[in-house]
C-alpha atoms as a PDB file:
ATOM      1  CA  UNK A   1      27.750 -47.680   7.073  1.00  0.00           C
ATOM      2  CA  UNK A   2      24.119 -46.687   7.741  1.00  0.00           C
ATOM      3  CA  UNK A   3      24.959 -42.529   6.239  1.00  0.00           C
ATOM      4  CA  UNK A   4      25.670 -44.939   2.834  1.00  0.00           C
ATOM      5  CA  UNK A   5      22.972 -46.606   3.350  1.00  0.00           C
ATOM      6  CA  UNK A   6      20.457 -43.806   4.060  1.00  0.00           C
ATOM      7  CA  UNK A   7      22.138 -41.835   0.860  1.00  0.00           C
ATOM      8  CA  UNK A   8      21.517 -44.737  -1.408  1.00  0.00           C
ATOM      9  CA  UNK A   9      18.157 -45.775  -0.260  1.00  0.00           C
ATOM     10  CA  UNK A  10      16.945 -41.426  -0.893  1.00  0.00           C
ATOM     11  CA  UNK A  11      18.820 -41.539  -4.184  1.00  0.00           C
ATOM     12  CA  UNK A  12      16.603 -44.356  -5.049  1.00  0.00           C
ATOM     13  CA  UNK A  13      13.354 -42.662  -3.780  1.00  0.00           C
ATOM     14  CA  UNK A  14      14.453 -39.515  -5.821  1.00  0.00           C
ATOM     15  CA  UNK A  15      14.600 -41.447  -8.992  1.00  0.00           C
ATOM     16  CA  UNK A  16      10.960 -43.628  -8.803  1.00  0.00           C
ATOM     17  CA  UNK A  17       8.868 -41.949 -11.894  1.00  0.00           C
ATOM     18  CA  UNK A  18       6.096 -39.975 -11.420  1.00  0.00           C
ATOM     19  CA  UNK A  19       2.954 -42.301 -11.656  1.00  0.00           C
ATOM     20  CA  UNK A  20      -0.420 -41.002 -12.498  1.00  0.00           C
ATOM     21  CA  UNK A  21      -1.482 -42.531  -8.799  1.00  0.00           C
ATOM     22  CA  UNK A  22       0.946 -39.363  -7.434  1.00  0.00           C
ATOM     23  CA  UNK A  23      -1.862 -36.731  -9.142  1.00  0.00           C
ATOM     24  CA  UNK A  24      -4.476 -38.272  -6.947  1.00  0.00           C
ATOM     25  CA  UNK A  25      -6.965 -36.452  -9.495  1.00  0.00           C
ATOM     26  CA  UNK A  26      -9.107 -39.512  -9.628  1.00  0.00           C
ATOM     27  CA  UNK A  27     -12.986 -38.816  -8.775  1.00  0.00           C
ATOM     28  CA  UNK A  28     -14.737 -36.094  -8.821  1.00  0.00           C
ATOM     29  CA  UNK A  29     -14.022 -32.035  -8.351  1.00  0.00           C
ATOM     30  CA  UNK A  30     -16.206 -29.728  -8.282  1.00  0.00           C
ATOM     31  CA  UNK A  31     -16.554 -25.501  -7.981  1.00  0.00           C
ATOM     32  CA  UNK A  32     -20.055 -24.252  -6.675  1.00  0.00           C
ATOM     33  CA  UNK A  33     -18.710 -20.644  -6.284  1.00  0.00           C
ATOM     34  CA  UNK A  34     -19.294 -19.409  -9.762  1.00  0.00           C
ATOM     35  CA  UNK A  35     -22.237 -18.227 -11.422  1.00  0.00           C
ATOM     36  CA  UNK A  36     -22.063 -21.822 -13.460  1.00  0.00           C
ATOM     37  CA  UNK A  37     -21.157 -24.679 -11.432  1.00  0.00           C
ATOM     38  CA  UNK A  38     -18.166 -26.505 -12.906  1.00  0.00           C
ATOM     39  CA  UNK A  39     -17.776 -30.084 -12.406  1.00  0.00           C
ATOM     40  CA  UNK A  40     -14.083 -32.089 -13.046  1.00  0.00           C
ATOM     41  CA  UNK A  41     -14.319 -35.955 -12.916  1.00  0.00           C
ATOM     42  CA  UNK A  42     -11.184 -37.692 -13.468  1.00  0.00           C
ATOM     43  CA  UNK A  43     -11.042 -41.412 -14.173  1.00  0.00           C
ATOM     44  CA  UNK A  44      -7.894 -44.076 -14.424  1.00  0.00           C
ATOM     45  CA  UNK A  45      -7.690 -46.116 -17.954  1.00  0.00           C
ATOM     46  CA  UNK A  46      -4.879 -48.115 -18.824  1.00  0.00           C
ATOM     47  CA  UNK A  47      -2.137 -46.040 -16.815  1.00  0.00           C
ATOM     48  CA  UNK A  48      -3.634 -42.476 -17.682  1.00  0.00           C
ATOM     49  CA  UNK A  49      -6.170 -40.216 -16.786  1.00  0.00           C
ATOM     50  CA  UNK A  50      -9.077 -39.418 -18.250  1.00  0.00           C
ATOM     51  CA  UNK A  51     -11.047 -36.228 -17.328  1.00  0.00           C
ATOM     52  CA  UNK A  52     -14.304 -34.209 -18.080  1.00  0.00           C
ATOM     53  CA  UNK A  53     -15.080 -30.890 -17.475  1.00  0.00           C
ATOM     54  CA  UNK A  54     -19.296 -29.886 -17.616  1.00  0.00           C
ATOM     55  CA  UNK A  55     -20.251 -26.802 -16.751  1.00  0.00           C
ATOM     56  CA  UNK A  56     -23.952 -25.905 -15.858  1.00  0.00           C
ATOM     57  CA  UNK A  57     -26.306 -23.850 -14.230  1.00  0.00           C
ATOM     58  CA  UNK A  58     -28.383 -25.094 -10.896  1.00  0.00           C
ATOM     59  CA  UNK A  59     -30.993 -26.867 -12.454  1.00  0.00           C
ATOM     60  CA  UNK A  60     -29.995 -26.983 -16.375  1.00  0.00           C
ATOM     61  CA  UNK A  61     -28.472 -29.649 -18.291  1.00  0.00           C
ATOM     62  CA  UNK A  62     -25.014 -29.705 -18.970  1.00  0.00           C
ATOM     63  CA  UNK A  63     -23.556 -26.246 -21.004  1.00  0.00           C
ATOM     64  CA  UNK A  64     -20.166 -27.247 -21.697  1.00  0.00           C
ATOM     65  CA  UNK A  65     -17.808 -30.050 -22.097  1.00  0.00           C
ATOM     66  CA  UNK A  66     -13.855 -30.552 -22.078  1.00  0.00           C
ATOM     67  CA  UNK A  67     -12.270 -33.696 -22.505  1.00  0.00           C
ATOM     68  CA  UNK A  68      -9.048 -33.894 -21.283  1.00  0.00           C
ATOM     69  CA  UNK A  69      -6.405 -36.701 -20.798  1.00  0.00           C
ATOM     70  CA  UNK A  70      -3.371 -37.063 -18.694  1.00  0.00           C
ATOM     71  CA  UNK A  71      -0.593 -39.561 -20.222  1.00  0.00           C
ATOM     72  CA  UNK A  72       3.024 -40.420 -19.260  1.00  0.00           C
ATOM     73  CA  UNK A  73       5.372 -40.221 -22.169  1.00  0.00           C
ATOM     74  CA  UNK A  74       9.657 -40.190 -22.506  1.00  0.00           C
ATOM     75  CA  UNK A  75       9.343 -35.885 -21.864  1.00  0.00           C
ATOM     76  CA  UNK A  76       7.655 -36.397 -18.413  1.00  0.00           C
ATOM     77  CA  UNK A  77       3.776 -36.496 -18.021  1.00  0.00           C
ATOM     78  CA  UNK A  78       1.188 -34.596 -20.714  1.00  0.00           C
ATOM     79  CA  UNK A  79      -1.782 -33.127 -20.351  1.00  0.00           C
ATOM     80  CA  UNK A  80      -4.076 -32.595 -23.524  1.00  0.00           C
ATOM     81  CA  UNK A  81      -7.197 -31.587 -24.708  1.00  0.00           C
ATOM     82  CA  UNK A  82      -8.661 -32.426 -27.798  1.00  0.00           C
ATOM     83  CA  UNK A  83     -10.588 -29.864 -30.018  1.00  0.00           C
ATOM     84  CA  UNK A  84     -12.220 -29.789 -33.094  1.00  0.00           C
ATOM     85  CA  UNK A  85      -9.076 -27.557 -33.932  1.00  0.00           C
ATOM     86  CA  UNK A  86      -6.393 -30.227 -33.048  1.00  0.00           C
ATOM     87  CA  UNK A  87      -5.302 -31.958 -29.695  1.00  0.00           C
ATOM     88  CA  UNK A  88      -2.925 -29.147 -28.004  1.00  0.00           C
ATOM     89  CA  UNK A  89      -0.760 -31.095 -25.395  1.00  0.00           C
ATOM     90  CA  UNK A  90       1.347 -28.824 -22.548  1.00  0.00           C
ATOM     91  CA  UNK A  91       4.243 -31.084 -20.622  1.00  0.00           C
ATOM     92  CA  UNK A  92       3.691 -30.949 -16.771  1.00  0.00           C
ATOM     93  CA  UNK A  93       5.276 -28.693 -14.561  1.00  0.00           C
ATOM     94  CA  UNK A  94       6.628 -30.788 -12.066  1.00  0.00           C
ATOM     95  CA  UNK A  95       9.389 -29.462  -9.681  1.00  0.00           C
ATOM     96  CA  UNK A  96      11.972 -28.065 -12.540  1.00  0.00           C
ATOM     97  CA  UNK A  97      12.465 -24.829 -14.085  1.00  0.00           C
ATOM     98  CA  UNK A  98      13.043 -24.480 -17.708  1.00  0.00           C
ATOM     99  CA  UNK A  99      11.557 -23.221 -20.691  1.00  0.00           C
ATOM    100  CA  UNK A 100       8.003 -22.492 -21.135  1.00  0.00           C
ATOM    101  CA  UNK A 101       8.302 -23.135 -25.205  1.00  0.00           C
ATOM    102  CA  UNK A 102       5.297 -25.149 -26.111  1.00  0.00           C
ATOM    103  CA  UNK A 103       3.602 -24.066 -22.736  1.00  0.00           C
ATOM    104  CA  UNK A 104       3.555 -25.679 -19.348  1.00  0.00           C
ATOM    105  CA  UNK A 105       0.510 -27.258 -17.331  1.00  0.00           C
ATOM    106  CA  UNK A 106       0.765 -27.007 -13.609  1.00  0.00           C
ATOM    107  CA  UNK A 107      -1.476 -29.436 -12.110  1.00  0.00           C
ATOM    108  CA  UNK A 108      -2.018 -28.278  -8.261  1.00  0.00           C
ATOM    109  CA  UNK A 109      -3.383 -30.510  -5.485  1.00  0.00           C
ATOM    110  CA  UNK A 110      -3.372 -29.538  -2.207  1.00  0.00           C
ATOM    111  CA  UNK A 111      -5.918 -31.674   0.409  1.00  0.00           C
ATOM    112  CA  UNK A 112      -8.811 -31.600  -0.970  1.00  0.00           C
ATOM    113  CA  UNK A 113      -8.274 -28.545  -3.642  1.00  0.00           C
ATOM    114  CA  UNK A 114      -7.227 -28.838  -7.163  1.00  0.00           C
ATOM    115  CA  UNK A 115      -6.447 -26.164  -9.408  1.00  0.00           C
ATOM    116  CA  UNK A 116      -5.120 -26.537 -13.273  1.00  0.00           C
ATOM    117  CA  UNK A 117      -3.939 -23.884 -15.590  1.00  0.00           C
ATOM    118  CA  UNK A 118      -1.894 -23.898 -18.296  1.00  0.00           C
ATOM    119  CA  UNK A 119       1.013 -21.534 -19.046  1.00  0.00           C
ATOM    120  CA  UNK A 120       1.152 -20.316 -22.440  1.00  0.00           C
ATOM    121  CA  UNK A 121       4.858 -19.652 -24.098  1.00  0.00           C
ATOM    122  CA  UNK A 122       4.202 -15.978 -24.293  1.00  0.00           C
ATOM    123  CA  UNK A 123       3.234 -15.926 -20.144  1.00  0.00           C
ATOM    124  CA  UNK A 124      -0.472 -15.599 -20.527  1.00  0.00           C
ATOM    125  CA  UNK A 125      -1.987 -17.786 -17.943  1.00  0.00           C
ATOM    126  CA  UNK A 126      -5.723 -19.867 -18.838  1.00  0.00           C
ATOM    127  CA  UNK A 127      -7.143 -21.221 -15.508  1.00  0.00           C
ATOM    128  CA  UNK A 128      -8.866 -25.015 -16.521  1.00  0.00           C
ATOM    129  CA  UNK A 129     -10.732 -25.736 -12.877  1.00  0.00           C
ATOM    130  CA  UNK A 130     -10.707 -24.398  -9.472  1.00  0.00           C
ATOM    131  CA  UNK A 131     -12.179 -26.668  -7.151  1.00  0.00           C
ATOM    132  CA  UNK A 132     -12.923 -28.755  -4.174  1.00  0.00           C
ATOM    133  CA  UNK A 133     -13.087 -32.794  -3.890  1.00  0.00           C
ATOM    134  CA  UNK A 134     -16.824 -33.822  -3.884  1.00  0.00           C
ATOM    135  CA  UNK A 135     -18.213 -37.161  -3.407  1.00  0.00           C
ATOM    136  CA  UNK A 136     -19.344 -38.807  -7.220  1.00  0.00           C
ATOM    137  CA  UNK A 137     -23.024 -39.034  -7.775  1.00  0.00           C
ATOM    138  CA  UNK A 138     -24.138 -43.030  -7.468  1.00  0.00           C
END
């Protein structure tokens, strides 16, 4: 009895969706190894994530920002980034294979280290952030 048990109770675990809470990209990221420091800051609104990427030099106001958000829909979870161009939107990568029509995100958090890049259909590979967890400013 408990084998059925066991087998029914991991079947069920398999199956629980992927919530934005699983990312753990909430807070703030940041990479101090470049020339221009890049800071991410991710925050939760309404079941989705909302980040900002600003990019400066020690000492200089902000160069450059990226808004980017991080939504659950019927195809798995998106992540987008809206331009003055458009909004392009990749699905997330998340433990299948399959096509990379459209492009694919891969969202990767290990500890405290987070890296995003996004897979273009034709293979060519654009790095978002590279970074460590860092404590928010107050």
């Amino acid at each position: 009895m408990r084998p059925v048990l066991l087998a029914i109770t991991l079947s069920a675990c398999a199956s629980v969706p992927q919530t934005a809470e699983n990312f753990r990209l909430a807070g703030c990221w940041a990479n101090r190894s470049q020339p221009q420091i890049q800071s991410m800051v991710w925050r939760e609104n309404a079941g989705a994530l909302e980040g900002e990427l600003v990019a400066f030099a020690e000492g200089e106001p902000a160069s450059v920002r990226n808004a980017f958000t991080l939504t659950q829909t019927a195809d798995g979870w998106r992540l987008c980034e809206p331009t003055a161009e458009g909004q392009p939107c990749w699905l997330v990568a998340h433990g299948s294979t399959g096509s990379l029509e459209g492009g694919r995100a891969f969202i990767d958090r290990f500890s405290d280290r987070l890296r995003i890049g996004v897979v273009a259909a034709d293979g060519g590979e654009r790095k978002i952030f590279e970074g460590v967890r860092e404590d928010c400013p107050a």
